[in-house]
Each structure stands twice: as structure tokens, then as C-alpha cells.
N, C-alpha and C. Protein backbone atom coordinates (compact mmCIF):
# COMPACT_ATOMS: atom_id res chain seq x y z
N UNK A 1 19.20 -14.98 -29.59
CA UNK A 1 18.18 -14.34 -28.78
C UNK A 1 18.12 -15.02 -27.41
N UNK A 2 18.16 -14.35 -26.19
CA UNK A 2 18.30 -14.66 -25.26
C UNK A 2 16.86 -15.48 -24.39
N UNK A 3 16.32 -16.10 -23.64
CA UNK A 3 15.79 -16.55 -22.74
C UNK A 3 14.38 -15.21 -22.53
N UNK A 4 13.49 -15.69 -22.68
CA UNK A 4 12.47 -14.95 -22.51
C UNK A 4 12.06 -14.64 -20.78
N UNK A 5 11.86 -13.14 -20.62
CA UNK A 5 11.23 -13.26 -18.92
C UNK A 5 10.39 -12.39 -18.84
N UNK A 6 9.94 -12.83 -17.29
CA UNK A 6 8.97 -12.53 -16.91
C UNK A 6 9.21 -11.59 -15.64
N UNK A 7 8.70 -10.63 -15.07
CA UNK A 7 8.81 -9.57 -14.14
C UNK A 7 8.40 -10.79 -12.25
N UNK A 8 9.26 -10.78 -11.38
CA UNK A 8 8.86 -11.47 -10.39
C UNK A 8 8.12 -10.55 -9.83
N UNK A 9 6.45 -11.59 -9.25
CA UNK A 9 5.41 -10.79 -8.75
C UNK A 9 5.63 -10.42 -7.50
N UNK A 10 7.14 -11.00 -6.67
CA UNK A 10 7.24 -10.59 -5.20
C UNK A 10 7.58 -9.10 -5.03
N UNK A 11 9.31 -9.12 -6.13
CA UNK A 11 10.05 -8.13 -6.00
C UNK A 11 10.12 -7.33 -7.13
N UNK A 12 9.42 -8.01 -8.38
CA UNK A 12 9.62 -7.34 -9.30
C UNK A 12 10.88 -6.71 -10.36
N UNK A 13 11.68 -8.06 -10.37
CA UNK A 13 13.01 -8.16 -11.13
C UNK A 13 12.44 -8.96 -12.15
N UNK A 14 13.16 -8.66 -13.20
CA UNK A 14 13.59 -9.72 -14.17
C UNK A 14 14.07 -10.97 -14.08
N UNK A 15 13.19 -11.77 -14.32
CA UNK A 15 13.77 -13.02 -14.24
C UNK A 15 13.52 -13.90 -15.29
N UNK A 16 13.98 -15.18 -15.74
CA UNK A 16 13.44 -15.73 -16.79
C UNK A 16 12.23 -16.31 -16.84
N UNK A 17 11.84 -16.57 -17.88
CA UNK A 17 10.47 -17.38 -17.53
C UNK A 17 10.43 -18.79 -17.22
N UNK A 18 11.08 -19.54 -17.15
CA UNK A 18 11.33 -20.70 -16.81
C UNK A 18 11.21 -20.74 -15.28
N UNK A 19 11.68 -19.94 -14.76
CA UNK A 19 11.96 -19.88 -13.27
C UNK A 19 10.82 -20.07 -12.20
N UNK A 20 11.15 -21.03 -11.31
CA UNK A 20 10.10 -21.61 -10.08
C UNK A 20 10.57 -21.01 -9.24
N UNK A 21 11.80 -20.18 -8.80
CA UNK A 21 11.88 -19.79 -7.69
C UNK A 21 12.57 -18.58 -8.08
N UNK A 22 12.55 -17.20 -7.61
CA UNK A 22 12.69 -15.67 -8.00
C UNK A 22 14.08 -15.90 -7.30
N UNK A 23 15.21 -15.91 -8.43
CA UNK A 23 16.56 -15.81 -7.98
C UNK A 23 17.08 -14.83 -7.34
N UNK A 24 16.09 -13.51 -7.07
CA UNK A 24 16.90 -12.72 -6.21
C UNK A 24 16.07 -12.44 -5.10
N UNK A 25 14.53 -12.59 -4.96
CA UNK A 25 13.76 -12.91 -3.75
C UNK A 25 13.51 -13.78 -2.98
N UNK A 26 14.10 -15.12 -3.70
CA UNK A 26 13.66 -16.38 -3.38
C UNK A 26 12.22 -17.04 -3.03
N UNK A 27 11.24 -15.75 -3.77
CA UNK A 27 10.00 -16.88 -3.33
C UNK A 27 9.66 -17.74 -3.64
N UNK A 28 8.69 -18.19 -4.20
CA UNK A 28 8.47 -19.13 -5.02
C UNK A 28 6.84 -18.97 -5.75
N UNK A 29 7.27 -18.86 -7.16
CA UNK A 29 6.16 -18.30 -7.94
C UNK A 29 5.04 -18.46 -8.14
N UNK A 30 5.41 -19.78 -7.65
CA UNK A 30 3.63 -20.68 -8.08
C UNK A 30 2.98 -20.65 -6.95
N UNK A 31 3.36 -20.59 -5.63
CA UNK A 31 2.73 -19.81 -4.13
C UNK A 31 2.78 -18.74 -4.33
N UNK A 32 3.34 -17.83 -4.44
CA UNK A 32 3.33 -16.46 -4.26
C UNK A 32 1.69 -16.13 -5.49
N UNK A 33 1.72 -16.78 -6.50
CA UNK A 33 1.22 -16.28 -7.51
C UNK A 33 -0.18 -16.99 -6.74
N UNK A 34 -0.72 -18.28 -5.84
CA UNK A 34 -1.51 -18.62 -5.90
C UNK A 34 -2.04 -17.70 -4.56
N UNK A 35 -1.24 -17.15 -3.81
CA UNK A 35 -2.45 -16.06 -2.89
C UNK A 35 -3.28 -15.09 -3.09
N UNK A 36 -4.06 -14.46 -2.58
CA UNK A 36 -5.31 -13.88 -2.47
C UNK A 36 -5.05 -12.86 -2.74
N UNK A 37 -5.89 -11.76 -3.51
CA UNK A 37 -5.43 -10.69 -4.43
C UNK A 37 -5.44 -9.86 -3.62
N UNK A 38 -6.04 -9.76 -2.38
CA UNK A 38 -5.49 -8.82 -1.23
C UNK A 38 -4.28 -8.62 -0.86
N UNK A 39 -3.58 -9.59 -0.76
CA UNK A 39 -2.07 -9.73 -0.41
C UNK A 39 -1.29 -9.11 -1.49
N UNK A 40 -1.51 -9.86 -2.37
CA UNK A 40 -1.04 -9.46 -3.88
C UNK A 40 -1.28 -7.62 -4.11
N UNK A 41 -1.97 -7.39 -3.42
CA UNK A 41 -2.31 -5.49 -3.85
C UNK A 41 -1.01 -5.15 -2.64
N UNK A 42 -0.91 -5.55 -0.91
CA UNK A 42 -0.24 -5.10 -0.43
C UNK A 42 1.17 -5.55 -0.96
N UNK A 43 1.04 -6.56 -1.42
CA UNK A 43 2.70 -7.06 -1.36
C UNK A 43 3.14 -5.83 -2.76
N UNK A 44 2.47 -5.33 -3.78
CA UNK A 44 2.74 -4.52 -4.66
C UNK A 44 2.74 -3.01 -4.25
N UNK A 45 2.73 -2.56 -2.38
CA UNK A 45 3.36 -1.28 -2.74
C UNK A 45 4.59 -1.32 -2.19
N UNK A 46 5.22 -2.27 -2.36
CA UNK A 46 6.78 -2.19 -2.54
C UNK A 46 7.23 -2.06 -4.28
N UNK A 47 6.43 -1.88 -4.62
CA UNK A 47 6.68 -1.94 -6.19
C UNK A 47 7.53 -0.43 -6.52
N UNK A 48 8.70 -0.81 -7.35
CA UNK A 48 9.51 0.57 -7.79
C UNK A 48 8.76 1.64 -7.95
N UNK A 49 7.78 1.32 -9.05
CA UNK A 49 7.32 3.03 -9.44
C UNK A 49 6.27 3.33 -8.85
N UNK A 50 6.27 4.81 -8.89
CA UNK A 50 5.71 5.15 -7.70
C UNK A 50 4.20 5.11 -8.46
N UNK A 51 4.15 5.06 -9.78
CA UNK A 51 2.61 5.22 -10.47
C UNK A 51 2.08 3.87 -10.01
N UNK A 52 2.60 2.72 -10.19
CA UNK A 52 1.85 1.90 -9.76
C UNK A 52 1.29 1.63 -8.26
N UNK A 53 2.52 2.31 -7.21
CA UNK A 53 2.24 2.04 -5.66
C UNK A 53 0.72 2.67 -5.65
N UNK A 54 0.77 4.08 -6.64
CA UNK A 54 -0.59 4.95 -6.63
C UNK A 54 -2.07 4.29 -6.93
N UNK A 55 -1.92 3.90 -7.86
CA UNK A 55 -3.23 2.58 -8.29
C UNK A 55 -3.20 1.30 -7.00
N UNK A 56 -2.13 1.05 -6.81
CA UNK A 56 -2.17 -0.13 -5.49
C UNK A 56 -3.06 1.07 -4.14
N UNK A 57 -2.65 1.85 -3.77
CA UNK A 57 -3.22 2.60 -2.46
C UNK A 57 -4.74 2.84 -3.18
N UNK A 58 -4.84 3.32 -4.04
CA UNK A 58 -6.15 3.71 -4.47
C UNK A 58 -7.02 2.41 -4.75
N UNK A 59 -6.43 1.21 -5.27
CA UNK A 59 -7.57 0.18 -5.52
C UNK A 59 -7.87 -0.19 -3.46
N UNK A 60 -6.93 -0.11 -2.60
CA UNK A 60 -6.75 -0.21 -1.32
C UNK A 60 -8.25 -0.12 -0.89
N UNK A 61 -8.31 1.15 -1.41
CA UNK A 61 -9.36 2.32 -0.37
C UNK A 61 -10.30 1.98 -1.50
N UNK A 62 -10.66 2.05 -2.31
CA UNK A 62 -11.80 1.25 -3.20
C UNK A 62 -12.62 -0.06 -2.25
N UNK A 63 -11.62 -1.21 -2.43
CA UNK A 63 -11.91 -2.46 -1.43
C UNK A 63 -12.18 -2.11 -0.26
N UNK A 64 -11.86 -0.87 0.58
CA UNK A 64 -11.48 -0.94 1.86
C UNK A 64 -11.15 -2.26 2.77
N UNK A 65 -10.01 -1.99 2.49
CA UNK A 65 -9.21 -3.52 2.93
C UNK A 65 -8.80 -3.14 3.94
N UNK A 66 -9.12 -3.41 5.43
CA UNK A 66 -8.67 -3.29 6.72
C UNK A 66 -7.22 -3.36 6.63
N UNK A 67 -7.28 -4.45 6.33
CA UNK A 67 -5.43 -5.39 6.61
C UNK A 67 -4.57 -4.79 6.27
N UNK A 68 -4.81 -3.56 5.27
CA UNK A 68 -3.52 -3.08 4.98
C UNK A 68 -3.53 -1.77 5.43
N UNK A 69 -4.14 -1.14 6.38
CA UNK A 69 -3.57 -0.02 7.50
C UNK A 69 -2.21 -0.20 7.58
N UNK A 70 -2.05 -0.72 8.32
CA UNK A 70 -0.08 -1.12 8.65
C UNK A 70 0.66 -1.09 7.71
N UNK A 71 0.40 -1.62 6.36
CA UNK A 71 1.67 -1.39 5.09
C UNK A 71 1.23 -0.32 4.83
N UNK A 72 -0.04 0.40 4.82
CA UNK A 72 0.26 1.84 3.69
C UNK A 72 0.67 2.77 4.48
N UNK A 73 0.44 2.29 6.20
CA UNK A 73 1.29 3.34 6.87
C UNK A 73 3.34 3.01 7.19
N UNK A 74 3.32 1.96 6.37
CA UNK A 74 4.64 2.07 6.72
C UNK A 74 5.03 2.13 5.26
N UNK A 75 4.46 2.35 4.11
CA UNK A 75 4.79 2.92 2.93
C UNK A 75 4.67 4.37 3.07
N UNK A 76 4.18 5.15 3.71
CA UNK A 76 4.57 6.51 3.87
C UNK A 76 4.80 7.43 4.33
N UNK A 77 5.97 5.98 5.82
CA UNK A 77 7.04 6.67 6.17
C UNK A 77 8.15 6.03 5.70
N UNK A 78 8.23 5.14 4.76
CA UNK A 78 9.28 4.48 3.73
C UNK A 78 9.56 5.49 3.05
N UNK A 79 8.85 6.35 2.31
CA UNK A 79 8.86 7.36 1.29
C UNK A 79 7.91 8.91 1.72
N UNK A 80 8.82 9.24 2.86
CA UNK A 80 8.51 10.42 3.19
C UNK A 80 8.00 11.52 2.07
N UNK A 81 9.44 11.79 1.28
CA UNK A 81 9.37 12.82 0.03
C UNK A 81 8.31 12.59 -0.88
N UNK A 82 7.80 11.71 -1.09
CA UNK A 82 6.45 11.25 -1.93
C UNK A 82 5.34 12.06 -1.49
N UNK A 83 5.00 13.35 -1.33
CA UNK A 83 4.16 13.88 -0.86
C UNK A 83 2.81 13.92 -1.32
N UNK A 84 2.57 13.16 -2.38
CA UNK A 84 1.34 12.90 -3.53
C UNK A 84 0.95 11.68 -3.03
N UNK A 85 1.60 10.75 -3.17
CA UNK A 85 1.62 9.65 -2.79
C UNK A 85 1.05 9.70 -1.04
N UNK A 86 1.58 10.50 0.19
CA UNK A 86 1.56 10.41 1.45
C UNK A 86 -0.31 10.89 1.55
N UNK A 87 -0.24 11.64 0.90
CA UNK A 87 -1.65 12.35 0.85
C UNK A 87 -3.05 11.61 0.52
N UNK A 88 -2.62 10.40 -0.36
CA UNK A 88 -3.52 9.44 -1.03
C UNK A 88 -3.50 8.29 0.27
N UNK A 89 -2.59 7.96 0.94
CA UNK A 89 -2.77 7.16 1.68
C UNK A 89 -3.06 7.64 2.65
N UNK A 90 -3.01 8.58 3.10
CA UNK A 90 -3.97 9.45 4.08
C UNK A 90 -5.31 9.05 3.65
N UNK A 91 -5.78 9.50 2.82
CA UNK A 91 -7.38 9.69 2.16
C UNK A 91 -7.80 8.44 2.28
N UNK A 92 -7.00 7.28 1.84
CA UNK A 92 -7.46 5.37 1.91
C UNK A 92 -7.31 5.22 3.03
N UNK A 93 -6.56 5.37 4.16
CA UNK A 93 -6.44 4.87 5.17
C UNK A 93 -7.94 5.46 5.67
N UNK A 94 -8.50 6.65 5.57
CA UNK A 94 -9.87 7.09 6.31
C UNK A 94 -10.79 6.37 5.58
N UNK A 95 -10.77 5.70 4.94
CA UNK A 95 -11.70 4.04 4.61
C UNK A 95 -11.64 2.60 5.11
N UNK A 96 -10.53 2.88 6.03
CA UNK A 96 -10.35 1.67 6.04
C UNK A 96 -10.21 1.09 7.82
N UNK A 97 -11.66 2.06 8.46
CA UNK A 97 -12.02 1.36 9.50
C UNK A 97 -11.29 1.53 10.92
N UNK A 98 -11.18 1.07 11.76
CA UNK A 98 -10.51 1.45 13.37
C UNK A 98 -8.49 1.56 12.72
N UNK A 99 -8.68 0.48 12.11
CA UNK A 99 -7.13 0.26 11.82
C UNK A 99 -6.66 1.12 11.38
N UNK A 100 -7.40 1.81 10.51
CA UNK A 100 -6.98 2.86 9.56
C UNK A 100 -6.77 4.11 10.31
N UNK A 101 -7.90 4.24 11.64
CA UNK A 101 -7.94 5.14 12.29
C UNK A 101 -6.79 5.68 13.13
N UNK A 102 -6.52 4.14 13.75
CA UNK A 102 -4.89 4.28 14.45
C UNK A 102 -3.45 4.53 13.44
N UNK A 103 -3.69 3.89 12.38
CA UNK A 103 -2.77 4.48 10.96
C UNK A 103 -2.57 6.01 11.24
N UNK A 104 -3.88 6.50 11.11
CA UNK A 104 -3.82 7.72 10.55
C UNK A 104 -3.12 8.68 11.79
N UNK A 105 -3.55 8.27 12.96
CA UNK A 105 -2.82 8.86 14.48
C UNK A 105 -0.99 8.76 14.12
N UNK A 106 -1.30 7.99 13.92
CA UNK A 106 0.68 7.56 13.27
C UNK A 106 1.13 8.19 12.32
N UNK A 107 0.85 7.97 11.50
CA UNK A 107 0.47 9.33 10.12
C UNK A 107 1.29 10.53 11.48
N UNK A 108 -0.07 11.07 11.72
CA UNK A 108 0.01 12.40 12.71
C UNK A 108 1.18 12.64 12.99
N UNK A 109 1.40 11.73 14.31
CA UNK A 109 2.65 11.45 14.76
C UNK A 109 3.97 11.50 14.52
N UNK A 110 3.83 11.03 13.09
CA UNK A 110 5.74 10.59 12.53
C UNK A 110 6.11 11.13 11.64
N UNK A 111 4.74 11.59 10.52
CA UNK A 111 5.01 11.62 9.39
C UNK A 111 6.23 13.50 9.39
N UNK A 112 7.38 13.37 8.89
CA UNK A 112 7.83 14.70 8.79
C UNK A 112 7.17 15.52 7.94
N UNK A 113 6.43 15.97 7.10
CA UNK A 113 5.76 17.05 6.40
C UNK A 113 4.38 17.19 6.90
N UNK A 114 4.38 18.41 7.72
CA UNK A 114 3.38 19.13 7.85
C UNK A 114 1.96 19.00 6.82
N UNK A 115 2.02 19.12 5.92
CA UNK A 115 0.95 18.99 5.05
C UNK A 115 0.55 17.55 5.27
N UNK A 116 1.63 16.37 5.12
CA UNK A 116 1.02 15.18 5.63
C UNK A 116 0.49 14.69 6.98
N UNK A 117 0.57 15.08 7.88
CA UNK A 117 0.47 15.38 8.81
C UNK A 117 -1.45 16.32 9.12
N UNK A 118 -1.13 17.13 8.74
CA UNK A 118 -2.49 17.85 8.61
C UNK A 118 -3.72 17.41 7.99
N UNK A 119 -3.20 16.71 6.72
CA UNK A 119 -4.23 16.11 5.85
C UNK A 119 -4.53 14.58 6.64
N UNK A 120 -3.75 13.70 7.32
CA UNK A 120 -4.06 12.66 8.32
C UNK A 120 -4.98 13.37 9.20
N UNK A 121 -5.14 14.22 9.94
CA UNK A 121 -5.59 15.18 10.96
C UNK A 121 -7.11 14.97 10.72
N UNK A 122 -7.11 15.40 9.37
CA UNK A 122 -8.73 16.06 8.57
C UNK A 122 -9.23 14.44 8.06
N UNK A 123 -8.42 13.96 7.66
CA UNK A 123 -8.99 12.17 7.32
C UNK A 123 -9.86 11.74 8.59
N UNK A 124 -8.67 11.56 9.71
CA UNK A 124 -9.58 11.34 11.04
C UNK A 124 -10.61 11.34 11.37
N UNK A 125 -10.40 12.92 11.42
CA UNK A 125 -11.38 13.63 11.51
C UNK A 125 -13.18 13.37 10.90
N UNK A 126 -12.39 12.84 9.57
CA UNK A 126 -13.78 12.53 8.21
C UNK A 126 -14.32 11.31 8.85
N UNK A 127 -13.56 10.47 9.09
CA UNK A 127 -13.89 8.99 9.58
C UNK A 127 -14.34 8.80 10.41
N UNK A 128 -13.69 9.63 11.61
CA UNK A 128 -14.61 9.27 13.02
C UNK A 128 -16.22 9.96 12.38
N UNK A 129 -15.99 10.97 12.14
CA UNK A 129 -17.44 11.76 11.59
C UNK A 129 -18.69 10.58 10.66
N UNK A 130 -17.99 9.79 9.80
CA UNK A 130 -18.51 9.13 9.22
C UNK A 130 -19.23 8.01 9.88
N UNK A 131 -18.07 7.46 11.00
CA UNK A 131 -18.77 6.13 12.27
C UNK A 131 -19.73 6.50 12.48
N UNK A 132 -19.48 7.95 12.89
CA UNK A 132 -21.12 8.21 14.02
C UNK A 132 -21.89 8.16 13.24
N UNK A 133 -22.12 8.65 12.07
CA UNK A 133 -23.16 8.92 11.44
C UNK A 133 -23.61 7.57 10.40
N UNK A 134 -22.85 6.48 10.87
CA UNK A 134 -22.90 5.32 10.18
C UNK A 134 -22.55 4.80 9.18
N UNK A 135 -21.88 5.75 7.94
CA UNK A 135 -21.60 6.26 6.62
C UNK A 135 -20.64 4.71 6.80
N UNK A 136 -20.36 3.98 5.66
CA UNK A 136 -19.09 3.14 5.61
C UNK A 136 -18.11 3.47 5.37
């Protein structure tokens, strides 16, 4: 029976469990593992499947975590064709404050599918609406 492992929390390979340093990410586990679960949510939508990136964007916009405007907008133009996925981070990004706001202009901007694109439009839209009216 072979060496027992554990999934690396950077990149998410197989690795053994013994291991202090992720042989194919090179981080190092016991830092990586000791940062702040904010990081830890962004650093997981690089994660393969796309069900989990979905719970990562959605716990996002739950917290409304400023900081991660910039990764969920460059997670969905990483994965254009994800159109479920592009739509949800549309919806979190309009929680998540000025940053999110300029996200979502970018969104506008880049994103190739029309529907994503439109649904950024109407997020905006919700958010600026929400400032004025003070809503969080």
C-alpha cells in the first residue's frame, strides 16, 4: 500500500502527506495553510472544478470581500465559456463595493458573451442604486 496523501491547498494536486513543500507548486504548506481564510477562498478559484470555484464566488459575495474584485474578475475572463459561473460573479462582484464596481465595468468591457456582459450592466446598475440608497 502506497504512501497516504493529501490534496495541496495551493494547487490542488496530490501529494503525499508527509510533504512540507507542494512538489509541483512549491509552496509551502504550513504557510500557505496558516493564512487568512480570505486568501484561502481567493486562492481556491483556481480550483479545477468548476462546482467548487461556484461555492468559492458565492461564499465571496456572502462575506463581501472587497479584495477579491480583481480575481473573480480575472476568473471570468480565464473561463469565458463558463457562462453560469460568469453570471454568479457578476451578481458577487455587485456586493462587493467600488472595487467590485470597476470589476463589473470590465466585466462590460471584455467579457465576450453578451449575456455576460448585460447581466454586469444590470449588477451595476443594482449597486450604484443600492449606494445611494445606502443598502450594503
Amino acid at each position: 500500500m502506497g504512501e497516504q496523501q493529501i490534496i495541496c491547498p495551493a494547487c490542488f494536486q496530490l501529494i503525499p502527506l508527509s510533504a512540507l513543500i507542494c512538489p509541483y507548486c512549491k509552496v509551502d504548506i504550513a504557510v500557505f495553510s496558516a493564512r487568512d481564510y480570505t486568501d484561502k477562498l481567493i486562492a481556491a478559484l483556481n480550483h479545477p472544478l468548476s462546482e467548487i470555484r461556484m461555492r468559492v464566488i458565492n461564499a465571496l459575495g456572502w462575506r463581501r470581500e472587497e479584495r477579491a474584485a480583481r480575481p473573480l474578475l480575472a476568473l471570468a475572463l480565464r473561463h469565458p465559456v463558463d457562462i453560469v459561473e460568469e453570471l454568479a460573479v457578476a451578481e458577487c462582484l455587485a456586493k462587493l463595493g467600488a472595487d467590485g464596481q470597476a470589476a463589473l465595468i470590465k466585466l462590460m468591457e471584455q467579457h465576450p458573451a453578451h449575456t455576460v456582459r448585460e447581466t454586469a450592466m444590470t449588477a451595476l446598475c443594482k449597486s450604484t442604486a443600492d449606494v445611494k440608497n445606502g443598502k450594503p
